[in-house]
PDB file of N, CA and C in Angstrom:
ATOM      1  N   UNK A   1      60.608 -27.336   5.979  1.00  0.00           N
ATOM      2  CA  UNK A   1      59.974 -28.594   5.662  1.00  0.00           C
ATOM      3  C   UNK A   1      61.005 -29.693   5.913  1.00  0.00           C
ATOM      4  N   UNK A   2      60.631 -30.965   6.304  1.00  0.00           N
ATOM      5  CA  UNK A   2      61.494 -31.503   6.990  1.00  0.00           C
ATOM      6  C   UNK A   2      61.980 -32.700   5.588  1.00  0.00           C
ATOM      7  N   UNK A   3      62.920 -33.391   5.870  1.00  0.00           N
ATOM      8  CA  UNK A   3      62.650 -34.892   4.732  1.00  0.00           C
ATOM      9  C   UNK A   3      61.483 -35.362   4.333  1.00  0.00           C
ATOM     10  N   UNK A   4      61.353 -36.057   5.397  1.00  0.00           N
ATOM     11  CA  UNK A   4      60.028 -36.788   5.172  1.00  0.00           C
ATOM     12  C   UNK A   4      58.924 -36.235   4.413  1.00  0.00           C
ATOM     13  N   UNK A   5      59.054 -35.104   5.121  1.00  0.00           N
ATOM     14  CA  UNK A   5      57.842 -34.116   4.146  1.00  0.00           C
ATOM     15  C   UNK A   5      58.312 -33.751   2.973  1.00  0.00           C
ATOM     16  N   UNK A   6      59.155 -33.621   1.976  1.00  0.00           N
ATOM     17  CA  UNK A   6      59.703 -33.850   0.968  1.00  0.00           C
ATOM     18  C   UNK A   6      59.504 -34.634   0.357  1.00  0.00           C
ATOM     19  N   UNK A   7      60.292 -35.766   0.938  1.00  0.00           N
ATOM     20  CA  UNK A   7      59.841 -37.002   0.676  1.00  0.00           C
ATOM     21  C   UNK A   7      58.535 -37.710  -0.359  1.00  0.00           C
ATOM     22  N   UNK A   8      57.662 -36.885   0.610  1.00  0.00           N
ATOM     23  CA  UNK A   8      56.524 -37.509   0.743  1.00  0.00           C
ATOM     24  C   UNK A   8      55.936 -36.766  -0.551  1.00  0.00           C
ATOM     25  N   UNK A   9      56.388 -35.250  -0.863  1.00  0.00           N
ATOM     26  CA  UNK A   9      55.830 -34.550  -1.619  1.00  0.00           C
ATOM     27  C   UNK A   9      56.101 -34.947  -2.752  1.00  0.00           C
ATOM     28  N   UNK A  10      57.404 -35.512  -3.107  1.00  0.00           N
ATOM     29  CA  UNK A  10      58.185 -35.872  -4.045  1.00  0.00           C
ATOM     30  C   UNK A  10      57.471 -36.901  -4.791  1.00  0.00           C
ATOM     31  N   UNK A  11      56.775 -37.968  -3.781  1.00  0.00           N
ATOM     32  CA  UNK A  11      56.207 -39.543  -3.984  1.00  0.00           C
ATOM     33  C   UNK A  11      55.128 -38.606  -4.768  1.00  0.00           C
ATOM     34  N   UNK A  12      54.050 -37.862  -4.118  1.00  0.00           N
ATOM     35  CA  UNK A  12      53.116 -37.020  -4.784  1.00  0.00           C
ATOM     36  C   UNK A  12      52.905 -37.034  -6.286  1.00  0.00           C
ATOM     37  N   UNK A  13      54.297 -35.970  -6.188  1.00  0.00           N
ATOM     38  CA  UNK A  13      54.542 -35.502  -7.553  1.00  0.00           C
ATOM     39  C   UNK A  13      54.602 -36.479  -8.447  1.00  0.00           C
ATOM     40  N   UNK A  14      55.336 -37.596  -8.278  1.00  0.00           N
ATOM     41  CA  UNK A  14      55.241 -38.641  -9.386  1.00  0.00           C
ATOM     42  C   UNK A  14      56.712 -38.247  -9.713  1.00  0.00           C
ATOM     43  N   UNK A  15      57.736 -38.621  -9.053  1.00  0.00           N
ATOM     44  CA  UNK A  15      59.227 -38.507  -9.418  1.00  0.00           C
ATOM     45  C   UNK A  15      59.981 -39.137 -10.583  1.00  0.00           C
ATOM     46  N   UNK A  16      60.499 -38.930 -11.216  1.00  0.00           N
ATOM     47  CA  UNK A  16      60.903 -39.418 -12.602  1.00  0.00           C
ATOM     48  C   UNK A  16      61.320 -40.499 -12.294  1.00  0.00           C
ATOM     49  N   UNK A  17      61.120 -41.681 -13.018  1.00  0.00           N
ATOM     50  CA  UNK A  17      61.710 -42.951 -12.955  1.00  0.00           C
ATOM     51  C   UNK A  17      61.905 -43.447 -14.383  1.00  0.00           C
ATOM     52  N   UNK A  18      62.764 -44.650 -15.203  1.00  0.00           N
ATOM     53  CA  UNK A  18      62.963 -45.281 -15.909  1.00  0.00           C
ATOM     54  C   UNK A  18      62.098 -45.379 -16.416  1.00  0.00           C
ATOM     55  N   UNK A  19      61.740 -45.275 -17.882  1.00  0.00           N
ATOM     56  CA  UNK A  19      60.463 -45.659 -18.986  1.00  0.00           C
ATOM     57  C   UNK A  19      60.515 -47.528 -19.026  1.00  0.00           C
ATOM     58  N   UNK A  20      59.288 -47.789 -18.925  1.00  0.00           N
ATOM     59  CA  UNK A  20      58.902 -49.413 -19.093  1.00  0.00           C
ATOM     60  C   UNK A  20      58.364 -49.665 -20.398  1.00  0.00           C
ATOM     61  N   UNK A  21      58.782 -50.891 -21.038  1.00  0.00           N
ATOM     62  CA  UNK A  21      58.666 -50.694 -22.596  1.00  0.00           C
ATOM     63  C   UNK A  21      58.185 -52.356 -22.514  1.00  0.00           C
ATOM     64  N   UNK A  22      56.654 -52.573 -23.045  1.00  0.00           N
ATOM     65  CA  UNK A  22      55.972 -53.542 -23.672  1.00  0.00           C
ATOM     66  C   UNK A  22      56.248 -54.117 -24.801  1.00  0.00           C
ATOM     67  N   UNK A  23      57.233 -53.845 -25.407  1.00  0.00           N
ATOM     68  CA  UNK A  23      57.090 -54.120 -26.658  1.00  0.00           C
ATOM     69  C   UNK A  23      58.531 -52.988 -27.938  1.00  0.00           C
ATOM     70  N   UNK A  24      58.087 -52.697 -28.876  1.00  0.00           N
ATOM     71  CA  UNK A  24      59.271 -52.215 -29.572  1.00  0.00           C
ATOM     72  C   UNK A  24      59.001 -50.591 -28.703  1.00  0.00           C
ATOM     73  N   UNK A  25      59.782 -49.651 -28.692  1.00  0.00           N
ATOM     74  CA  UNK A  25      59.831 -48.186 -28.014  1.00  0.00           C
ATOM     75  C   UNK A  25      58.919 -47.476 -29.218  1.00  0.00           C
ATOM     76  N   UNK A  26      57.886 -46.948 -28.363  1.00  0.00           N
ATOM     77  CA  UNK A  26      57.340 -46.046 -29.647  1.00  0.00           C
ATOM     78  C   UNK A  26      58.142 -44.112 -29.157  1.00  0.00           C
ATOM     79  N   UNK A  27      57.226 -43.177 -30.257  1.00  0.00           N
ATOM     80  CA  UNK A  27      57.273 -42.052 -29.314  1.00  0.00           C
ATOM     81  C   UNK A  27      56.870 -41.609 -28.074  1.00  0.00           C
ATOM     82  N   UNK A  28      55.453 -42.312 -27.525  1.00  0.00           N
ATOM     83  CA  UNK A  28      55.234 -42.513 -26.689  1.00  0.00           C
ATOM     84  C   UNK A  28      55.873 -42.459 -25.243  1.00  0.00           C
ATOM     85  N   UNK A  29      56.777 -43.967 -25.390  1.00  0.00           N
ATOM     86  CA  UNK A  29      57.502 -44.447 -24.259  1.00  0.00           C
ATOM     87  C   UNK A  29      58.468 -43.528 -23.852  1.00  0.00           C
ATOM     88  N   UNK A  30      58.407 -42.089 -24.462  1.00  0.00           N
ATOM     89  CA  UNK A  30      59.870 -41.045 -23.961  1.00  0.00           C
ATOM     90  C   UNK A  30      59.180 -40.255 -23.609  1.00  0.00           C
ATOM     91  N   UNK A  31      57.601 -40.005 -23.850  1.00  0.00           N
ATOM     92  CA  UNK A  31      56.623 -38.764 -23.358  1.00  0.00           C
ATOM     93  C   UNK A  31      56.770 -39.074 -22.086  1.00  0.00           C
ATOM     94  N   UNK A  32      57.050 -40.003 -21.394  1.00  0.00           N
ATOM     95  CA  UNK A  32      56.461 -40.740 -20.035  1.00  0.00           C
ATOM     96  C   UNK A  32      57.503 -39.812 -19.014  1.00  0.00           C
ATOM     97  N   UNK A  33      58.749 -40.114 -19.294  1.00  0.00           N
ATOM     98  CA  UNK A  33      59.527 -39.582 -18.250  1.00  0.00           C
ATOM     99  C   UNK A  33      60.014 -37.953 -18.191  1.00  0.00           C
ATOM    100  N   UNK A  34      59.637 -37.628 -19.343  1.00  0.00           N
ATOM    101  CA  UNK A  34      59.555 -35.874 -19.372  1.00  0.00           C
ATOM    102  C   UNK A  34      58.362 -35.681 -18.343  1.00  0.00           C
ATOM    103  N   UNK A  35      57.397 -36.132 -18.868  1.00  0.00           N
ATOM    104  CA  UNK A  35      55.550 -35.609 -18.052  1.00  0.00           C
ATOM    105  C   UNK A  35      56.014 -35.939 -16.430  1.00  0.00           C
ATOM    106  N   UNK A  36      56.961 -36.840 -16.047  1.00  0.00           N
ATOM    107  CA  UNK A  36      56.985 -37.253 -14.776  1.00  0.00           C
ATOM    108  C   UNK A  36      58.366 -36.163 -14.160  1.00  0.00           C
ATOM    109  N   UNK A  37      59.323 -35.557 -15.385  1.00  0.00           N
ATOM    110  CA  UNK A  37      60.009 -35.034 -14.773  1.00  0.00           C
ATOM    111  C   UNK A  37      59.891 -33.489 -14.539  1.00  0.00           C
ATOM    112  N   UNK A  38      58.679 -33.238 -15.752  1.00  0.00           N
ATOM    113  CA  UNK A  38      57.933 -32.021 -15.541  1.00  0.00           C
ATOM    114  C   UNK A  38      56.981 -31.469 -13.847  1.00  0.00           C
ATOM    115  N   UNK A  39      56.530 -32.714 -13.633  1.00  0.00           N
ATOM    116  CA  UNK A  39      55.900 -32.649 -12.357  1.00  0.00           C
ATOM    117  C   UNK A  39      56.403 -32.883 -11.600  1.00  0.00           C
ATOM    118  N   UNK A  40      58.006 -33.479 -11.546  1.00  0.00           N
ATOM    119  CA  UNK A  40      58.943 -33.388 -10.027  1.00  0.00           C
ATOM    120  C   UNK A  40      59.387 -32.279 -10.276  1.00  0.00           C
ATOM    121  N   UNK A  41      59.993 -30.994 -10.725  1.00  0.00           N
ATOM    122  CA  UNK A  41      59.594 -29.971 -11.316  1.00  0.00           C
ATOM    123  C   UNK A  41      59.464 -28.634 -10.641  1.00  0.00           C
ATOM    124  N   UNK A  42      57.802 -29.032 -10.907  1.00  0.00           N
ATOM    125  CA  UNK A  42      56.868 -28.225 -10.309  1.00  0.00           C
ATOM    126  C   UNK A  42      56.543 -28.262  -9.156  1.00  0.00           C
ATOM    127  N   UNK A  43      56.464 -29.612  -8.599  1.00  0.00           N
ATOM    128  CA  UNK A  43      56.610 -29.812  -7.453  1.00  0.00           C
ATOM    129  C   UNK A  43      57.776 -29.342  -6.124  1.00  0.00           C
ATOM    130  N   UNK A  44      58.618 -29.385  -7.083  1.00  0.00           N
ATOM    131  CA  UNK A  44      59.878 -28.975  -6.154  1.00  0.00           C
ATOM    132  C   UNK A  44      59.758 -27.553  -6.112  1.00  0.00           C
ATOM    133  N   UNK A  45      59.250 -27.033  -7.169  1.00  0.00           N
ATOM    134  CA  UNK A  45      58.563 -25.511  -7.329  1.00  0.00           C
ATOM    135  C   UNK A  45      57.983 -24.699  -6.190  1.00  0.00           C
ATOM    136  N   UNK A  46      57.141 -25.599  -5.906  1.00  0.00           N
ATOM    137  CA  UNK A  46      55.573 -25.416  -5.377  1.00  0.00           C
ATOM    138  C   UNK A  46      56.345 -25.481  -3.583  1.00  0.00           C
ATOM    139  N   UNK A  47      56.867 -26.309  -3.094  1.00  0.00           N
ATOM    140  CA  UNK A  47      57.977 -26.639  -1.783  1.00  0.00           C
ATOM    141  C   UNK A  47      58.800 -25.394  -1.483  1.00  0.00           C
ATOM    142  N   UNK A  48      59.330 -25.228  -2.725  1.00  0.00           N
ATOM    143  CA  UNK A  48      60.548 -24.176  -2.489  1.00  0.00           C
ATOM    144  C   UNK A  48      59.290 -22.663  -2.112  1.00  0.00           C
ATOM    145  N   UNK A  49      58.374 -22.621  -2.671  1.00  0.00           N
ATOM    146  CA  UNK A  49      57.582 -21.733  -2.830  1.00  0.00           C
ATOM    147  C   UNK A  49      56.988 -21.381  -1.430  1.00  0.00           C
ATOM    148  N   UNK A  50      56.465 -22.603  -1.036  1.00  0.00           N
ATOM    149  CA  UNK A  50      55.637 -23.046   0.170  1.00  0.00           C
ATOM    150  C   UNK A  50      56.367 -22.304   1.494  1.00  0.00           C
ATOM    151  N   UNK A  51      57.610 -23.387   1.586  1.00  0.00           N
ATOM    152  CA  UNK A  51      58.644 -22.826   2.615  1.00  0.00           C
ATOM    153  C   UNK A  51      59.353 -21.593   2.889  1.00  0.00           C
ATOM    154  N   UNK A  52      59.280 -20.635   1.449  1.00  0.00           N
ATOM    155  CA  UNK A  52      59.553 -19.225   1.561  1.00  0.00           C
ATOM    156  C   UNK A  52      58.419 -18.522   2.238  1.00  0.00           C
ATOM    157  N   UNK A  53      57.394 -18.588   1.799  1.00  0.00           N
ATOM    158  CA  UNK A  53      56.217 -17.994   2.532  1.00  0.00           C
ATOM    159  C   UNK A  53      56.378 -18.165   3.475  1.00  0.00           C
ATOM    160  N   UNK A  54      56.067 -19.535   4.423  1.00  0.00           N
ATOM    161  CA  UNK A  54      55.835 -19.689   5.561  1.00  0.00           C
ATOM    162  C   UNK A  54      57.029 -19.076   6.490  1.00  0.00           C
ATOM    163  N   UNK A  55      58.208 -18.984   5.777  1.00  0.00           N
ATOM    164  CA  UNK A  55      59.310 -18.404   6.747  1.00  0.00           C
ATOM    165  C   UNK A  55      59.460 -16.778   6.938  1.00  0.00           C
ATOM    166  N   UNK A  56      58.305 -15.751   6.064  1.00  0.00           N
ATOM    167  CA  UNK A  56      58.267 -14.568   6.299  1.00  0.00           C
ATOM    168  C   UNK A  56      57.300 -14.769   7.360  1.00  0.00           C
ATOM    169  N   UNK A  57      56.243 -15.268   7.727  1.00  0.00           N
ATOM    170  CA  UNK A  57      55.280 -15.472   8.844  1.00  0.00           C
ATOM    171  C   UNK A  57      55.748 -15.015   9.667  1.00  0.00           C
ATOM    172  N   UNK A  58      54.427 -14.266  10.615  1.00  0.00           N
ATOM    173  CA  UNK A  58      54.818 -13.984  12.104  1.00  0.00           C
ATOM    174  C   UNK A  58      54.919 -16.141  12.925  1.00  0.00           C
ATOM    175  N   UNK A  59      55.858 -15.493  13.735  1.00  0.00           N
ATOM    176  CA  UNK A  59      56.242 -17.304  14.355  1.00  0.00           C
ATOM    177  C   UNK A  59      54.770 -18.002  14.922  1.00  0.00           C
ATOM    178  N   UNK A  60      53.698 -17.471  15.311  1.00  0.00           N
ATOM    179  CA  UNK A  60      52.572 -18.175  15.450  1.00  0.00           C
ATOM    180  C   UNK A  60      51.702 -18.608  14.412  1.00  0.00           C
ATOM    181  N   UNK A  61      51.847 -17.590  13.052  1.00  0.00           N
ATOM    182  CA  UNK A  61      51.447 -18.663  12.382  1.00  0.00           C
ATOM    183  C   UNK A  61      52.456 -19.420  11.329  1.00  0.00           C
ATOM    184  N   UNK A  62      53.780 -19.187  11.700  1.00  0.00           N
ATOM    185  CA  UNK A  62      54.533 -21.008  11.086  1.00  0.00           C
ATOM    186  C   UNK A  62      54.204 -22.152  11.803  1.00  0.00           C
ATOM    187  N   UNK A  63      53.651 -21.889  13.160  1.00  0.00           N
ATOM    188  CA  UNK A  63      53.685 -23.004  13.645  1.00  0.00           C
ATOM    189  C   UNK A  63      52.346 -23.600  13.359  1.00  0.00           C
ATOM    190  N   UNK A  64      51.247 -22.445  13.142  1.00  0.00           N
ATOM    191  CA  UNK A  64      49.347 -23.348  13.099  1.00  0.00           C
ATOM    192  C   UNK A  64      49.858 -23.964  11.408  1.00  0.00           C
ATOM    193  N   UNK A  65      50.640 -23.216  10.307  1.00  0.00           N
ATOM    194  CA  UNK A  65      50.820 -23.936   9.170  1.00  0.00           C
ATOM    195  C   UNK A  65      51.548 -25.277   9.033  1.00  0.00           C
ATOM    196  N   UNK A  66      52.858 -25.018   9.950  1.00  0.00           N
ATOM    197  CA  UNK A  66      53.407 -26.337   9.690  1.00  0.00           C
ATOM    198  C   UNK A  66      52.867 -27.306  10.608  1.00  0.00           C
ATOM    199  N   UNK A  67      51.988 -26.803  11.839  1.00  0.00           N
ATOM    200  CA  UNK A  67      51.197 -28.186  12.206  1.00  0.00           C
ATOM    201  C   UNK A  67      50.140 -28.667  11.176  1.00  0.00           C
ATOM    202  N   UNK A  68      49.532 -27.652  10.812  1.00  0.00           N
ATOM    203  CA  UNK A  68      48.423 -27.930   9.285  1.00  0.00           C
ATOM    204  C   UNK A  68      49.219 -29.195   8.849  1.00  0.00           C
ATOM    205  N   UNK A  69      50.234 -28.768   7.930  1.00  0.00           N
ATOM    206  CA  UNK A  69      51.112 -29.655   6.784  1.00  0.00           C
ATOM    207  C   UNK A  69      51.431 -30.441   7.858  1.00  0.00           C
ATOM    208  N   UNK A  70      51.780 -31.141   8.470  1.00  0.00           N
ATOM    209  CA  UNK A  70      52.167 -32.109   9.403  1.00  0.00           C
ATOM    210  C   UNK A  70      51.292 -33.148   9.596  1.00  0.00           C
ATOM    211  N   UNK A  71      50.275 -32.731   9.766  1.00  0.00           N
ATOM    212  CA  UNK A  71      48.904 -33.235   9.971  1.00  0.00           C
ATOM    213  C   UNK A  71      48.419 -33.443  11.380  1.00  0.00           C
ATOM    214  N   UNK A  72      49.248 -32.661  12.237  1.00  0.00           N
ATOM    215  CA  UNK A  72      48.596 -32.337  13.637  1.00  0.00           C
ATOM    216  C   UNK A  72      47.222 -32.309  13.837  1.00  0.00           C
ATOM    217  N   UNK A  73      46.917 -32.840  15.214  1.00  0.00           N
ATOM    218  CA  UNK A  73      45.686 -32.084  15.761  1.00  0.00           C
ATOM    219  C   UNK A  73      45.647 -30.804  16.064  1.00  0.00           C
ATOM    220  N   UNK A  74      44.342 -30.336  15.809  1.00  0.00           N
ATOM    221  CA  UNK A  74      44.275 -28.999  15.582  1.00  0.00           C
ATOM    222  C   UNK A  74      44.419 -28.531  17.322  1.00  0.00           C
ATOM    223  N   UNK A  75      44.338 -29.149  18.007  1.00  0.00           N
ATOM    224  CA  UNK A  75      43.784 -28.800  19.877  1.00  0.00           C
ATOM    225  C   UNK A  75      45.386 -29.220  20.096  1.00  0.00           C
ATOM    226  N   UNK A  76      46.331 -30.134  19.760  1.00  0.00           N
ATOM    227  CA  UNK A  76      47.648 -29.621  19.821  1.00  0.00           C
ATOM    228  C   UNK A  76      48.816 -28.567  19.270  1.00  0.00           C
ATOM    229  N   UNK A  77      47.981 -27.959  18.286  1.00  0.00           N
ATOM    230  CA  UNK A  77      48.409 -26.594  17.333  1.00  0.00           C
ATOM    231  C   UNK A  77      48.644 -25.379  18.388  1.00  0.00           C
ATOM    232  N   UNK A  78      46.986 -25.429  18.577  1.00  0.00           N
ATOM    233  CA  UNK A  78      46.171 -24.505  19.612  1.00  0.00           C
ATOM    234  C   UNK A  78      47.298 -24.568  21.111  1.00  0.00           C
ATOM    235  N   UNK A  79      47.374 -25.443  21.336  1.00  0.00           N
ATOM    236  CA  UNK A  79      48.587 -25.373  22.657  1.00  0.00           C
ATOM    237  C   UNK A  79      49.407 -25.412  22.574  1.00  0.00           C
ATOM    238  N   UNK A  80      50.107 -25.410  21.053  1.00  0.00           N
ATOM    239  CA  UNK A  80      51.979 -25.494  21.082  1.00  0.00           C
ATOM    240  C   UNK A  80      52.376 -23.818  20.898  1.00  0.00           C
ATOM    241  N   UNK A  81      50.755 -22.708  20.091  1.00  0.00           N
ATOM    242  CA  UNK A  81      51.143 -21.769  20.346  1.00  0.00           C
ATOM    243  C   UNK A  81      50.628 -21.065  21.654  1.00  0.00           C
ATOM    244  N   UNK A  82      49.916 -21.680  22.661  1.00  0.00           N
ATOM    245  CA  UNK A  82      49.594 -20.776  23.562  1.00  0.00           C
ATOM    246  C   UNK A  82      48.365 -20.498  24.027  1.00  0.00           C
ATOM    247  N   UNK A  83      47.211 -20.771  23.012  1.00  0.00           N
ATOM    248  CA  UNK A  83      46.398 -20.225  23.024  1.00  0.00           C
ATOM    249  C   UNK A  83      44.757 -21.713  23.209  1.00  0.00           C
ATOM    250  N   UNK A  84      43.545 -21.155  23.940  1.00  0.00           N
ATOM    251  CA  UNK A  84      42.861 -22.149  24.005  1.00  0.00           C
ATOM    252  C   UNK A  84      41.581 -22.285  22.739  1.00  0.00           C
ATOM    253  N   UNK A  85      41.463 -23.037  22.745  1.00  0.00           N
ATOM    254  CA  UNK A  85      40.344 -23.292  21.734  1.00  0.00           C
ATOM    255  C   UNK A  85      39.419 -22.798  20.710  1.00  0.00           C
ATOM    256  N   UNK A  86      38.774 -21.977  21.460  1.00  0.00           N
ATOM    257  CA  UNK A  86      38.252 -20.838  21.213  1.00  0.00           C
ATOM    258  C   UNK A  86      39.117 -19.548  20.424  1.00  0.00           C
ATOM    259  N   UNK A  87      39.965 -19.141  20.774  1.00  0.00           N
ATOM    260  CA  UNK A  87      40.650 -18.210  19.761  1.00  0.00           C
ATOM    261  C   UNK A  87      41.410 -19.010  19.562  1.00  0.00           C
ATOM    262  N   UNK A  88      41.899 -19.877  19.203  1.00  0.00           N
ATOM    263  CA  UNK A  88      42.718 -20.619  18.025  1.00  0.00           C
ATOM    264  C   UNK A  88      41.404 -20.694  16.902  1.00  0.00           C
ATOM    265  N   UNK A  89      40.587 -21.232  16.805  1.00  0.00           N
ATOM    266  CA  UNK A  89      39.440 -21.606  15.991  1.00  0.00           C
ATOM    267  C   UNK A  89      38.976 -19.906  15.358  1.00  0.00           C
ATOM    268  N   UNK A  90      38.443 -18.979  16.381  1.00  0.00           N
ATOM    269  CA  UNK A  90      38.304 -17.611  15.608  1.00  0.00           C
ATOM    270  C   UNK A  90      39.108 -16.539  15.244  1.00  0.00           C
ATOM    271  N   UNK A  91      40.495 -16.498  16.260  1.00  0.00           N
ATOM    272  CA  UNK A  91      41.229 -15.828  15.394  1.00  0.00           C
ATOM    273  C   UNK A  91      42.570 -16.116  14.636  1.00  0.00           C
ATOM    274  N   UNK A  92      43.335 -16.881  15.282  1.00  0.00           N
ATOM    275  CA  UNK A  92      44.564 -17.318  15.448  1.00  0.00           C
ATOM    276  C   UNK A  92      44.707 -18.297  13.826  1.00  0.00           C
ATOM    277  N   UNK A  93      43.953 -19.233  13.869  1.00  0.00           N
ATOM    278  CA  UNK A  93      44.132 -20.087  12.842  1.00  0.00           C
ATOM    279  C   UNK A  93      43.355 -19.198  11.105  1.00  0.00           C
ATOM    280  N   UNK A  94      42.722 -18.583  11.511  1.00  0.00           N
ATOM    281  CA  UNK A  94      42.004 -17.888  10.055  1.00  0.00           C
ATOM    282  C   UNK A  94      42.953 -16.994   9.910  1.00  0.00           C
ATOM    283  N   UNK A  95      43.623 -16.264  10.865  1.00  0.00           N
ATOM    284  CA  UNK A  95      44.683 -14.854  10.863  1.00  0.00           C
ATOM    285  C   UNK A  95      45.556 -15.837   9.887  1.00  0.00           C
ATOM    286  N   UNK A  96      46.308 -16.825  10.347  1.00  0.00           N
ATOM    287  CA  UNK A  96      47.745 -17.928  10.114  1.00  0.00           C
ATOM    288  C   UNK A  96      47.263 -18.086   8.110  1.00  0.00           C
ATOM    289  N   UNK A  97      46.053 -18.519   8.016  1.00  0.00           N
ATOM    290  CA  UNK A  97      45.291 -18.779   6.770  1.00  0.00           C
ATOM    291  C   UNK A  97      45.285 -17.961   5.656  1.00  0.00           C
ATOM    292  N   UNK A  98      45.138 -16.830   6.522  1.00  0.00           N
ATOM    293  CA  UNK A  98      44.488 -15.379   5.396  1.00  0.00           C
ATOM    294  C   UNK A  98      45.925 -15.061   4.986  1.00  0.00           C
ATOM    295  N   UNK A  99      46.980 -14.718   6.202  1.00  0.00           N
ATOM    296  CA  UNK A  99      48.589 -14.451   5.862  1.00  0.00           C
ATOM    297  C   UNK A  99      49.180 -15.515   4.898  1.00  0.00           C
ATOM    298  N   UNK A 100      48.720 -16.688   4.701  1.00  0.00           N
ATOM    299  CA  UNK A 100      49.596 -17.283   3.952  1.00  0.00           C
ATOM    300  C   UNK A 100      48.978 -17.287   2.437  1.00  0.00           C
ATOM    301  N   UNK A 101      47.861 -17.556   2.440  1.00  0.00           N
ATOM    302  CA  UNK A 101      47.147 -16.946   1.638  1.00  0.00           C
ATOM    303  C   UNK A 101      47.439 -15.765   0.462  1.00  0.00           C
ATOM    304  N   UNK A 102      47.249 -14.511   1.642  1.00  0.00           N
ATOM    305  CA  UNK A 102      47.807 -13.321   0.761  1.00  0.00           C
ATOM    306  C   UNK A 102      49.673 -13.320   0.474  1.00  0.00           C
ATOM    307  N   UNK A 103      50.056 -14.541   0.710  1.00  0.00           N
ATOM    308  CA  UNK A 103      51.368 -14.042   0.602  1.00  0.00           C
ATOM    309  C   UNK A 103      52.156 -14.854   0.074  1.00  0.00           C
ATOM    310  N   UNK A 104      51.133 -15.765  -0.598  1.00  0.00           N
ATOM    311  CA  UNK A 104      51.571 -17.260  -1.659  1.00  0.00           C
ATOM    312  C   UNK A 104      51.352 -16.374  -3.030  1.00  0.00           C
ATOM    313  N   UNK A 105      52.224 -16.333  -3.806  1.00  0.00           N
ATOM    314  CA  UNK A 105      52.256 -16.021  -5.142  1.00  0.00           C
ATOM    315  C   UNK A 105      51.305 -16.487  -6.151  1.00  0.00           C
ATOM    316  N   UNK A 106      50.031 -16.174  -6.540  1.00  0.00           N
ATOM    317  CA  UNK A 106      49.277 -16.563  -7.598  1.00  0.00           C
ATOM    318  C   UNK A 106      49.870 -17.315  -8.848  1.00  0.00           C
ATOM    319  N   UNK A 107      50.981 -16.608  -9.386  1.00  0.00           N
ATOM    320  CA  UNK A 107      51.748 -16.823 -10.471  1.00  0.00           C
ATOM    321  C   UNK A 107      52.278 -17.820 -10.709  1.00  0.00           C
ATOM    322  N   UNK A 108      52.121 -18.854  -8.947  1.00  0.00           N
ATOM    323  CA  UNK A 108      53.011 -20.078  -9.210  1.00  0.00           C
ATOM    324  C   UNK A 108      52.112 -21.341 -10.116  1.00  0.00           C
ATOM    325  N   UNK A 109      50.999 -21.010 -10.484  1.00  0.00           N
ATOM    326  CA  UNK A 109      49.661 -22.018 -10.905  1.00  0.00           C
ATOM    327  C   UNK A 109      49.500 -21.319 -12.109  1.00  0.00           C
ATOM    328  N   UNK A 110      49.039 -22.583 -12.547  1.00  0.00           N
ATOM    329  CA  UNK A 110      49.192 -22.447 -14.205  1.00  0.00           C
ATOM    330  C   UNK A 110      46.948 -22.496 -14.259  1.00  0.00           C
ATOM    331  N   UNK A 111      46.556 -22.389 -15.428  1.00  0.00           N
ATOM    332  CA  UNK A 111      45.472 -22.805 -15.678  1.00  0.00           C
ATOM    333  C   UNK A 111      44.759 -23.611 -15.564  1.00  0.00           C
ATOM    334  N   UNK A 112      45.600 -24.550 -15.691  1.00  0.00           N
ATOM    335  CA  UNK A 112      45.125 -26.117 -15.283  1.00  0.00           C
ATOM    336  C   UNK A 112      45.100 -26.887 -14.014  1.00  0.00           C
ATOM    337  N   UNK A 113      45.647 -25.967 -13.156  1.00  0.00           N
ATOM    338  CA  UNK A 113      45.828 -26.073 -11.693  1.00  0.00           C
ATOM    339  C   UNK A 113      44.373 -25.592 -11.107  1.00  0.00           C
ATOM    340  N   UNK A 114      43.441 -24.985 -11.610  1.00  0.00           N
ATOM    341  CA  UNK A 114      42.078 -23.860 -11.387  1.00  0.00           C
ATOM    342  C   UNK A 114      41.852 -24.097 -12.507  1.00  0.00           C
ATOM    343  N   UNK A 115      40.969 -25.361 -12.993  1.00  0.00           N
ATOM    344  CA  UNK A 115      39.858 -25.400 -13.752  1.00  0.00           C
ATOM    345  C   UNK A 115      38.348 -24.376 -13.465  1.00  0.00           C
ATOM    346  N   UNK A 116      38.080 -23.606 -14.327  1.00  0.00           N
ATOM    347  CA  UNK A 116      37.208 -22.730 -14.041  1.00  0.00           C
ATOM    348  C   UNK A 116      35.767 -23.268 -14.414  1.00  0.00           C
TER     349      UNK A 116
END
């Protein structure tokens, strides 16, 4: 995963910053930057998590994932590994899906991540 994409994940997460105080500090105003440093966190969790998976991958599908996360076109995915349209769409990209899939750790999500 590159900076930017970090970066960017980081902004996501809601990165801990300085508590802002209206008025006298209640208990409140200290819940703020735990909850924010809880979710840079998890987030950094969830990255570290992400990027292990994707680096056991066979190399065609790191590349349909990290064009996914990139936010590539899917018809430039399809040609950076090789392949035309048609089997990128039926096999190539669901194969890349199902592998990462089965090979992302359930355990990393809490309950509240999968409201049932």
């Amino acid at each position: 995963m590159s900076v930017p994409q970090y970066q960017t994940m980081v902004k996501l997460a809601g990165c801990p910053s300085s508590p802002s105080f209206d008025g006298m500090p209640g208990p409140t105003g200290f819940k703020e930057p735990d909850a924010a440093m809880q979710r840079f966190v998890e987030a950094k969790e969830i990255i570290r998590t992400t990027d292990q998976v994707i680096s056991v991958l066979p190399a065609v599908s790191q590349k349909v994932i990290n064009g996914l996360i990139d936010g590539l076109p899917e018809h430039s995915i399809a040609s950076s590994c090789g392949y035309g349209h048609t089997q990128y769409y039926s096999k190539i990209r669901p194969h890349a899906l199902y592998l990462f899939a089965l090979y992302y750790p359930l355990d990393t999500f809490d309950e509240k991540d999968n409201p049932a």
